[in-house]
N, C-alpha and C. Protein backbone atom coordinates (compact mmCIF):
# COMPACT_ATOMS: atom_id res chain seq x y z
N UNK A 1 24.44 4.07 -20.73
CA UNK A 1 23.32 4.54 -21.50
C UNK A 1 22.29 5.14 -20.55
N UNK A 2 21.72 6.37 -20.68
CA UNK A 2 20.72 7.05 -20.21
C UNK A 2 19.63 6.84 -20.48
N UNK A 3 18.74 6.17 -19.92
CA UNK A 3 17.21 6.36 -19.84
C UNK A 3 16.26 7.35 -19.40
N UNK A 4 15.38 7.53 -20.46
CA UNK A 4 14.26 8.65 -20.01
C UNK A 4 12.99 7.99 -19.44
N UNK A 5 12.90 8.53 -18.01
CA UNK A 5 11.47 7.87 -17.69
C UNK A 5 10.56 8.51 -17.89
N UNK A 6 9.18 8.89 -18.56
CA UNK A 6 7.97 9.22 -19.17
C UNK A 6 7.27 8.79 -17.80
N UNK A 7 6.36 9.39 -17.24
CA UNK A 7 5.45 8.80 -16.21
C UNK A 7 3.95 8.89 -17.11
N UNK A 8 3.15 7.61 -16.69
CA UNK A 8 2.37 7.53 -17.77
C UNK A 8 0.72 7.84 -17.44
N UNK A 9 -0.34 8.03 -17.37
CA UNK A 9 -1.52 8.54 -17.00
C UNK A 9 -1.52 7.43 -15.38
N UNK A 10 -1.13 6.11 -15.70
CA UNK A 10 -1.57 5.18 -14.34
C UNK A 10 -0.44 5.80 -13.45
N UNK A 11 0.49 5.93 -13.65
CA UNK A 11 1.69 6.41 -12.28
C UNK A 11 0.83 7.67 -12.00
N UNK A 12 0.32 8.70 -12.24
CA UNK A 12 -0.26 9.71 -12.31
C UNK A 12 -1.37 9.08 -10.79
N UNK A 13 -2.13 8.43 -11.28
CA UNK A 13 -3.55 7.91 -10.58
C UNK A 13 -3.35 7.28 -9.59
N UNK A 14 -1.92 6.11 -9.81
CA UNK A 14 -1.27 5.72 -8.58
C UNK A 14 -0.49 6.55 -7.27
N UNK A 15 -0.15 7.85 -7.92
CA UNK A 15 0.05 8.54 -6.82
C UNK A 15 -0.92 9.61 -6.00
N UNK A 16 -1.79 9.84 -6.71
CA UNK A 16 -2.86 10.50 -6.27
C UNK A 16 -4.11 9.02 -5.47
N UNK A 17 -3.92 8.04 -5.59
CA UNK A 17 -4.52 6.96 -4.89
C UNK A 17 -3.55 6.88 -3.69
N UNK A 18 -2.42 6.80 -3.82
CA UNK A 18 -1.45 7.16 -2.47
C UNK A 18 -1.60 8.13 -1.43
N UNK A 19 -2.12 9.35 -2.30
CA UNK A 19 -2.23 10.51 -1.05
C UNK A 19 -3.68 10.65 -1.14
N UNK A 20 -4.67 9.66 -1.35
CA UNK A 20 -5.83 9.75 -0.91
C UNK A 20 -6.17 9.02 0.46
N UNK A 21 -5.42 7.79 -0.24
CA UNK A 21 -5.60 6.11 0.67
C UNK A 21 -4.79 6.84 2.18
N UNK A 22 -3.55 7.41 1.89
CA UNK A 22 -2.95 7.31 3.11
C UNK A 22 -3.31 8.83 3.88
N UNK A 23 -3.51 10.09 3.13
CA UNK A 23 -3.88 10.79 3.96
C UNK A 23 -5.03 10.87 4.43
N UNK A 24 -5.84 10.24 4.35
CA UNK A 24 -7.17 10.66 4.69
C UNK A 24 -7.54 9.49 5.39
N UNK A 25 -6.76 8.31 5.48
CA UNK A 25 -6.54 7.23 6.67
C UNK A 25 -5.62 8.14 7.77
N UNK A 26 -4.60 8.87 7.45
CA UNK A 26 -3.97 9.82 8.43
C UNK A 26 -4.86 11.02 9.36
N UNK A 27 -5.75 11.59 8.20
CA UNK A 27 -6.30 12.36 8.89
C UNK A 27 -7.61 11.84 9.94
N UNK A 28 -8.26 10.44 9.30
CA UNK A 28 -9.08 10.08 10.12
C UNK A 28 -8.53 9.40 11.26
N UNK A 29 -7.65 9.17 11.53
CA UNK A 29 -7.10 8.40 12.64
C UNK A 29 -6.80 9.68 13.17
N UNK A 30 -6.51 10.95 13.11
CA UNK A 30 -6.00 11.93 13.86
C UNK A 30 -7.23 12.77 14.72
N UNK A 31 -8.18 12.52 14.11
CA UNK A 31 -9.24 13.46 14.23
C UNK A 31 -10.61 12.74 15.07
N UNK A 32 -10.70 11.02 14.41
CA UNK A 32 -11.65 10.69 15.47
C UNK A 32 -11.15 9.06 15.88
N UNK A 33 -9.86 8.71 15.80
CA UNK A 33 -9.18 7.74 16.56
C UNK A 33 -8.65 7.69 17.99
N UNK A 34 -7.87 8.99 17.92
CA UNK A 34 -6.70 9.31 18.47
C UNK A 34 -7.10 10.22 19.92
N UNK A 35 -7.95 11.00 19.60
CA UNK A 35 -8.38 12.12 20.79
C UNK A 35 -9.11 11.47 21.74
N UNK A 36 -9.28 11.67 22.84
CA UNK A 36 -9.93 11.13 24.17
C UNK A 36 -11.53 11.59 23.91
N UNK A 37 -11.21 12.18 23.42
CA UNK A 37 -12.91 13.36 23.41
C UNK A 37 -13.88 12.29 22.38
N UNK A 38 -13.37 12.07 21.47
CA UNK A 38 -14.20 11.25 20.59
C UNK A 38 -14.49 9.63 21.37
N UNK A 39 -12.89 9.30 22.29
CA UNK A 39 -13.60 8.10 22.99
C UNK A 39 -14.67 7.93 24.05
N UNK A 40 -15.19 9.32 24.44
CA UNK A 40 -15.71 9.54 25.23
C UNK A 40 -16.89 9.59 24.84
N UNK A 41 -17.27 10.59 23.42
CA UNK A 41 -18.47 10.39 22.66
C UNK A 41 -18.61 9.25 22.40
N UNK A 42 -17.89 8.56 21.82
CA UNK A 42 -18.61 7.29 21.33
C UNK A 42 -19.13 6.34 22.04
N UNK A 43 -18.42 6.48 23.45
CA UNK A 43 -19.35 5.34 24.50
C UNK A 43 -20.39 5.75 25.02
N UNK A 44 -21.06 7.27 24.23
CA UNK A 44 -22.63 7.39 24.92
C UNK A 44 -23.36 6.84 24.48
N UNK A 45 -24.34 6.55 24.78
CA UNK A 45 -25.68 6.40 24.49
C UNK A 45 -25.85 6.90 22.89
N UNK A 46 -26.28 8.00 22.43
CA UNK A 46 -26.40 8.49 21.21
C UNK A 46 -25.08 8.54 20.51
N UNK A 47 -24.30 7.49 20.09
CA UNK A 47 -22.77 8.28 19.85
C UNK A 47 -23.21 8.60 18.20
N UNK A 48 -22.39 9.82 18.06
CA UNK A 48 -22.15 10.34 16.34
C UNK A 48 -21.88 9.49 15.52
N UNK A 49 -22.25 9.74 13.99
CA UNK A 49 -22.29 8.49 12.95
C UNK A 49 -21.05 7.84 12.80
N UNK A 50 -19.97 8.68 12.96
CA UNK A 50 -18.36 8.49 12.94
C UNK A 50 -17.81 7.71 13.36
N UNK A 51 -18.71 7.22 15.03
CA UNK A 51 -18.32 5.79 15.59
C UNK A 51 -18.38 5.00 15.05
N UNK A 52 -19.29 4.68 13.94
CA UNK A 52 -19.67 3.12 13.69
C UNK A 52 -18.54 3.26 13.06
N UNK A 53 -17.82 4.01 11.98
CA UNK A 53 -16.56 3.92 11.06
C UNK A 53 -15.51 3.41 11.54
N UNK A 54 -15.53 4.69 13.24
CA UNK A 54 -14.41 4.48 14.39
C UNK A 54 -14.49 3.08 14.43
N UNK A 55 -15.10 2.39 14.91
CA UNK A 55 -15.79 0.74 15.68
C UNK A 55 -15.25 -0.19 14.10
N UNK A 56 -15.58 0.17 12.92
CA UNK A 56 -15.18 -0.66 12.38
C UNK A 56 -13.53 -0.63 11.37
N UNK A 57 -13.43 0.74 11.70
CA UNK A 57 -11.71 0.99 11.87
C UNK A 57 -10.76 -0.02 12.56
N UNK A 58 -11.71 -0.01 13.78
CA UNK A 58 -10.50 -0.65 14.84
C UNK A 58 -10.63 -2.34 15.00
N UNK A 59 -12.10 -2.99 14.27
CA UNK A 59 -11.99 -3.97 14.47
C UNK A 59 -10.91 -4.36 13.35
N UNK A 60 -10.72 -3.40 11.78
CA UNK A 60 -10.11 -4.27 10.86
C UNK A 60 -8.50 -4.01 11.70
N UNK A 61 -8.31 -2.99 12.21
CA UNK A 61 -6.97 -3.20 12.89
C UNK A 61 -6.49 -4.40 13.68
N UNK A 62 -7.61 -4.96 14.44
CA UNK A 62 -7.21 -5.95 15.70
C UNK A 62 -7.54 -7.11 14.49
N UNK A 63 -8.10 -7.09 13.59
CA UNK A 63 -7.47 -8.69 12.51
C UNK A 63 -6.61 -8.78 11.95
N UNK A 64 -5.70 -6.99 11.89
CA UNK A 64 -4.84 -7.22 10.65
C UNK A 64 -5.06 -7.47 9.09
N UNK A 65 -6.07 -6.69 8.90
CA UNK A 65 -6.65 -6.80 7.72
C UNK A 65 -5.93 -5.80 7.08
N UNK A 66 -5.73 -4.59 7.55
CA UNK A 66 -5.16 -3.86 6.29
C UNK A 66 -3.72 -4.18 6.38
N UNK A 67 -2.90 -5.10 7.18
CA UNK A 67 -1.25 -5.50 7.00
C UNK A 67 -1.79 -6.88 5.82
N UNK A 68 -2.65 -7.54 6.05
CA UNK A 68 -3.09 -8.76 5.19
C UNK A 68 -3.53 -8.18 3.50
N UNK A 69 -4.04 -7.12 3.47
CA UNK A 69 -4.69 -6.22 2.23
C UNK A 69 -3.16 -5.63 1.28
N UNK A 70 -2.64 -5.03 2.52
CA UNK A 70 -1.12 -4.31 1.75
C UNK A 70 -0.33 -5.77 1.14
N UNK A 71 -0.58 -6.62 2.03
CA UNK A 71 0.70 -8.25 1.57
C UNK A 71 -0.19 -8.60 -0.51
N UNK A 72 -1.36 -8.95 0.03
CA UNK A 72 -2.17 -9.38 -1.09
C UNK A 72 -1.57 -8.33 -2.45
N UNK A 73 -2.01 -6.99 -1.96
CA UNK A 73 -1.83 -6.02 -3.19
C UNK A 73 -0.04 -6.31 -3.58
N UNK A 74 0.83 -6.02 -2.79
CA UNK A 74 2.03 -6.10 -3.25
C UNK A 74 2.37 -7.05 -3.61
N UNK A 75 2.12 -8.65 -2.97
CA UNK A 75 1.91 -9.98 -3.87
C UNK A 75 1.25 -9.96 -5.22
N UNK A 76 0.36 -9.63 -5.42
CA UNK A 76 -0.13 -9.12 -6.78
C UNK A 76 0.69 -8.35 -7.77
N UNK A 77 1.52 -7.33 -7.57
CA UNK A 77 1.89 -6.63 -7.81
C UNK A 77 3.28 -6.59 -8.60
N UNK A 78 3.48 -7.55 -7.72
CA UNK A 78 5.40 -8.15 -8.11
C UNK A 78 4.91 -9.46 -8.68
N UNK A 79 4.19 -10.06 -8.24
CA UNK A 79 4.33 -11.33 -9.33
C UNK A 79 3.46 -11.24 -10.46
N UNK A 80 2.48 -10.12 -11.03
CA UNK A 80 1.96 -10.10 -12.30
C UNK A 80 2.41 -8.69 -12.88
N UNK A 81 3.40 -8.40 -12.60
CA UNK A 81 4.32 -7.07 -13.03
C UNK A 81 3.30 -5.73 -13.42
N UNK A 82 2.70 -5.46 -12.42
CA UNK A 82 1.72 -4.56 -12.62
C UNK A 82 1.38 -2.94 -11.30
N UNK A 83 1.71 -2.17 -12.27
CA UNK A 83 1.84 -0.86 -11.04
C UNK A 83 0.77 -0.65 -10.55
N UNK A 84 -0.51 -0.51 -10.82
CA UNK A 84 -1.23 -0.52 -10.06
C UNK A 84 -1.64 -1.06 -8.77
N UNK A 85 -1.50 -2.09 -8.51
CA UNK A 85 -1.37 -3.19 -7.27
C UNK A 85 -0.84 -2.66 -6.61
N UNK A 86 1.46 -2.43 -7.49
CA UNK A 86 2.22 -1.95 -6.62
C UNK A 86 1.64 -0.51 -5.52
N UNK A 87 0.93 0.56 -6.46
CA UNK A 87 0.83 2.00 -5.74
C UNK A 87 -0.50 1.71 -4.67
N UNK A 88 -0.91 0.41 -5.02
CA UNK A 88 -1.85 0.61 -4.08
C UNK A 88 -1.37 -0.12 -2.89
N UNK A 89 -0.79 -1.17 -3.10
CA UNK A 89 -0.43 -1.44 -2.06
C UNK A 89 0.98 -1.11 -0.62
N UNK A 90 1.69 0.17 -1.51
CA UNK A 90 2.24 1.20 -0.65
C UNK A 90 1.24 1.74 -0.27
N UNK A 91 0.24 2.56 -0.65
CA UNK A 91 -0.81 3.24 0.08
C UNK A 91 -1.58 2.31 1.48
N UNK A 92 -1.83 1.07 0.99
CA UNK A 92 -2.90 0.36 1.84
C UNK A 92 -1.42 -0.12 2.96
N UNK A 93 -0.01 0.05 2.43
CA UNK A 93 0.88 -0.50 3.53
C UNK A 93 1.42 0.64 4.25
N UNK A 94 1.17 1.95 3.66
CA UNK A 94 1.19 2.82 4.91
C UNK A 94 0.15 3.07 5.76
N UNK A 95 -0.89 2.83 5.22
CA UNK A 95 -2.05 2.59 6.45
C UNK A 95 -2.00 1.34 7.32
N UNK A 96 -1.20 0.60 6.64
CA UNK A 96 -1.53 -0.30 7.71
C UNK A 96 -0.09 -0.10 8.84
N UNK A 97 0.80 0.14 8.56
CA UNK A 97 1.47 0.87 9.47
C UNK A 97 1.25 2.03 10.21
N UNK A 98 0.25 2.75 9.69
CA UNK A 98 -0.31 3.57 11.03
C UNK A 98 -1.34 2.86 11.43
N UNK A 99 -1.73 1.81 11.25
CA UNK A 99 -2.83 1.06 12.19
C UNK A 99 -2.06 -0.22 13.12
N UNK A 100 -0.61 0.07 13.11
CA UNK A 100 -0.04 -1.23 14.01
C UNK A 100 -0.41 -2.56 13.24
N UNK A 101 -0.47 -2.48 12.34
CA UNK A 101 -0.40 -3.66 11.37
C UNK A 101 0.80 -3.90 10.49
N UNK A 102 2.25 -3.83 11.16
CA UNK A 102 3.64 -3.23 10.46
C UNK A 102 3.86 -4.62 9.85
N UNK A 103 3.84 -5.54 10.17
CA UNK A 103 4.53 -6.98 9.98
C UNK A 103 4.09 -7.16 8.96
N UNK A 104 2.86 -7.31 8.07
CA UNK A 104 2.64 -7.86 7.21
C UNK A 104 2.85 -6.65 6.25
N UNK A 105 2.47 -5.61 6.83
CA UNK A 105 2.24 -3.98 5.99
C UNK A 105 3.46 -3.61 5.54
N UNK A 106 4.53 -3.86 5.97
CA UNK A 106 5.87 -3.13 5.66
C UNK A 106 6.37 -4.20 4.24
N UNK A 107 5.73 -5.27 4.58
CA UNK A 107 6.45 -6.40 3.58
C UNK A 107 5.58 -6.33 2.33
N UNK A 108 4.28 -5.81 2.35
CA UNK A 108 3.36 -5.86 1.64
C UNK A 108 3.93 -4.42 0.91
N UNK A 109 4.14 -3.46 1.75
CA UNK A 109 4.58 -2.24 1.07
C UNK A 109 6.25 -2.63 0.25
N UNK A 110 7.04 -3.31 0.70
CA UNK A 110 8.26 -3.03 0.31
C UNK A 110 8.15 -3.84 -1.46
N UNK A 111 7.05 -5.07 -1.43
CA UNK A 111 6.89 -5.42 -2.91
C UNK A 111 6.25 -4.67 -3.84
N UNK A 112 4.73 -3.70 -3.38
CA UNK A 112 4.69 -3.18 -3.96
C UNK A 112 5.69 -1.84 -4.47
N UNK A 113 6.38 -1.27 -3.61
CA UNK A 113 7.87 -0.82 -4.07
C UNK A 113 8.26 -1.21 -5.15
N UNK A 114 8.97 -2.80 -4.90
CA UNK A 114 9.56 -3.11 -5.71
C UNK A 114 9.04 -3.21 -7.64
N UNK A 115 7.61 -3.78 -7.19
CA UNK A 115 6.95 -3.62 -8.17
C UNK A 115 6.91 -2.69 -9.06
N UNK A 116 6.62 -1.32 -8.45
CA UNK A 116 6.57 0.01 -8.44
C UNK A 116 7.13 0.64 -9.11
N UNK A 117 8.48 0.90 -8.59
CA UNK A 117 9.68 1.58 -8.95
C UNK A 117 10.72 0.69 -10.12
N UNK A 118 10.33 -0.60 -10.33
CA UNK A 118 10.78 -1.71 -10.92
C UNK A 118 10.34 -1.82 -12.26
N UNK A 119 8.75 -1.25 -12.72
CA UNK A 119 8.23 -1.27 -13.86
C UNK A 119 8.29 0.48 -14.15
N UNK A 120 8.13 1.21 -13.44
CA UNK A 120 8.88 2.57 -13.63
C UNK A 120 9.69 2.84 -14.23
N UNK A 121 11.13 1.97 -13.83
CA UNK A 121 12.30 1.91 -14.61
C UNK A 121 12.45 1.33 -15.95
N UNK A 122 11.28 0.59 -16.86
CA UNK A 122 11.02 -0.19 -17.87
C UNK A 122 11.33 -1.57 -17.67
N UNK A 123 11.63 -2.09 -16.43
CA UNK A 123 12.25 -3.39 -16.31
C UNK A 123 10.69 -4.46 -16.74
N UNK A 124 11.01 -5.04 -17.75
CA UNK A 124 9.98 -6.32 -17.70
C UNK A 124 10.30 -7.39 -17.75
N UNK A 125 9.69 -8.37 -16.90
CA UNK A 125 9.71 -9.53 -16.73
C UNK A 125 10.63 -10.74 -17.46
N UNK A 126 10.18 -10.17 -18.78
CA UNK A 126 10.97 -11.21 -19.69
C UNK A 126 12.54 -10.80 -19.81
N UNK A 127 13.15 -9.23 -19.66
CA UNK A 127 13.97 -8.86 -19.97
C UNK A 127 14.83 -9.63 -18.69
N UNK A 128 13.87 -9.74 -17.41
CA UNK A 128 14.74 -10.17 -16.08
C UNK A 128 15.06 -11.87 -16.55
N UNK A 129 13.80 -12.35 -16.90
CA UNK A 129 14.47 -13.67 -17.42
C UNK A 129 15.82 -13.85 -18.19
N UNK A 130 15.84 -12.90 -19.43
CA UNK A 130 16.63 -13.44 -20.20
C UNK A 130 18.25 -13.07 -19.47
N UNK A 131 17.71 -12.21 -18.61
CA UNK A 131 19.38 -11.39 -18.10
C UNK A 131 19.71 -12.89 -17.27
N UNK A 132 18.69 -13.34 -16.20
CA UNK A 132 18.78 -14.13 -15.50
C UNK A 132 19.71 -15.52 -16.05
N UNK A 133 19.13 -16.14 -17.24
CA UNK A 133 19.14 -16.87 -18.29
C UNK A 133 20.54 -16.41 -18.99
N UNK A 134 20.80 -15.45 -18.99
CA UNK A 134 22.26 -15.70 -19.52
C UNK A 134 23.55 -15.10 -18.39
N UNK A 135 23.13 -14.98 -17.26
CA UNK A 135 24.16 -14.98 -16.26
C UNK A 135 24.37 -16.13 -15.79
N UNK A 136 23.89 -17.49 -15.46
CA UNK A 136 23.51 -18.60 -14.82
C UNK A 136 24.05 -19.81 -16.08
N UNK A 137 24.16 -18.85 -17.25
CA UNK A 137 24.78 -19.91 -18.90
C UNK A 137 26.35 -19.45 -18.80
N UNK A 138 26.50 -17.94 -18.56
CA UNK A 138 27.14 -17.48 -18.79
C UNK A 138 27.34 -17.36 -20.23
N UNK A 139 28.52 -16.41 -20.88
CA UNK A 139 28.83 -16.07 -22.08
C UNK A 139 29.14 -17.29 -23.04
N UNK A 140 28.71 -17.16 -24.28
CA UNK A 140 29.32 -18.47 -24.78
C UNK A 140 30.66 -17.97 -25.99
């Protein structure tokens, strides 16, 4: 049997929250992370407003906050069967993989995935129970 998937106004918002969250974490890490020139500004005396962002960019990196942020959202995500969480927390787990926060970020991203692509497909919760529930009875 063939299913039609309909994408619905939130998959819409969830992917445009994806290429907000992650490109523009891409582009700011490219532009005033990454270059020598900006590390150089920022240790003057007067540094540009951008540092303080820079400065507090890098402290949430060295806690692991955004690999801890992507785990939360995709934990959320898969266990209250809800896409939103899921798309956000691929977004917040590809940032946190470009911030060297992979360990928690990749795992945080792979539930919201699952989440994701899982309620995409119409799969709900109860339907997994009952499949669950009658493989484990088996046929009667």
């Amino acid at each position: 049997m063939r299913k039609l998937i309909r994408p619905r106004a939130e998959d819409w918002m969830g992917l445009s929250l994806l290429a907000l969250i992650g490109g523009g974490m891409f582009a700011f890490r490219k532009l005033a992370v990454v270059p020598l020139m900006a590390i150089g500004l920022c240790s003057a005396a007067n540094a540009p407003v951008f540092c303080a962002h820079r400065a507090a960019l890098m402290w949430l990196q060295y806690q692991q906050a955004f690999g801890w942020a992507a785990l939360l959202c995709g934990s959320v995500g898969f266990a209250f069967g809800r896409r939103w969480p899921g798309m956000l927390a691929i977004a917040v787990g590809i940032t946190a993989v470009m911030q060297y926060n992979a360990a928690t970020g990749i795992i945080g991203l792979a539930l919201g995935l699952v989440a994701a692509i899982g309620l995409l497909n119409g799969r709900s919760k109860r339907d997994s129970l009952a499949r669950a529930a009658f493989t484990a009875t088996g046929p009667e």
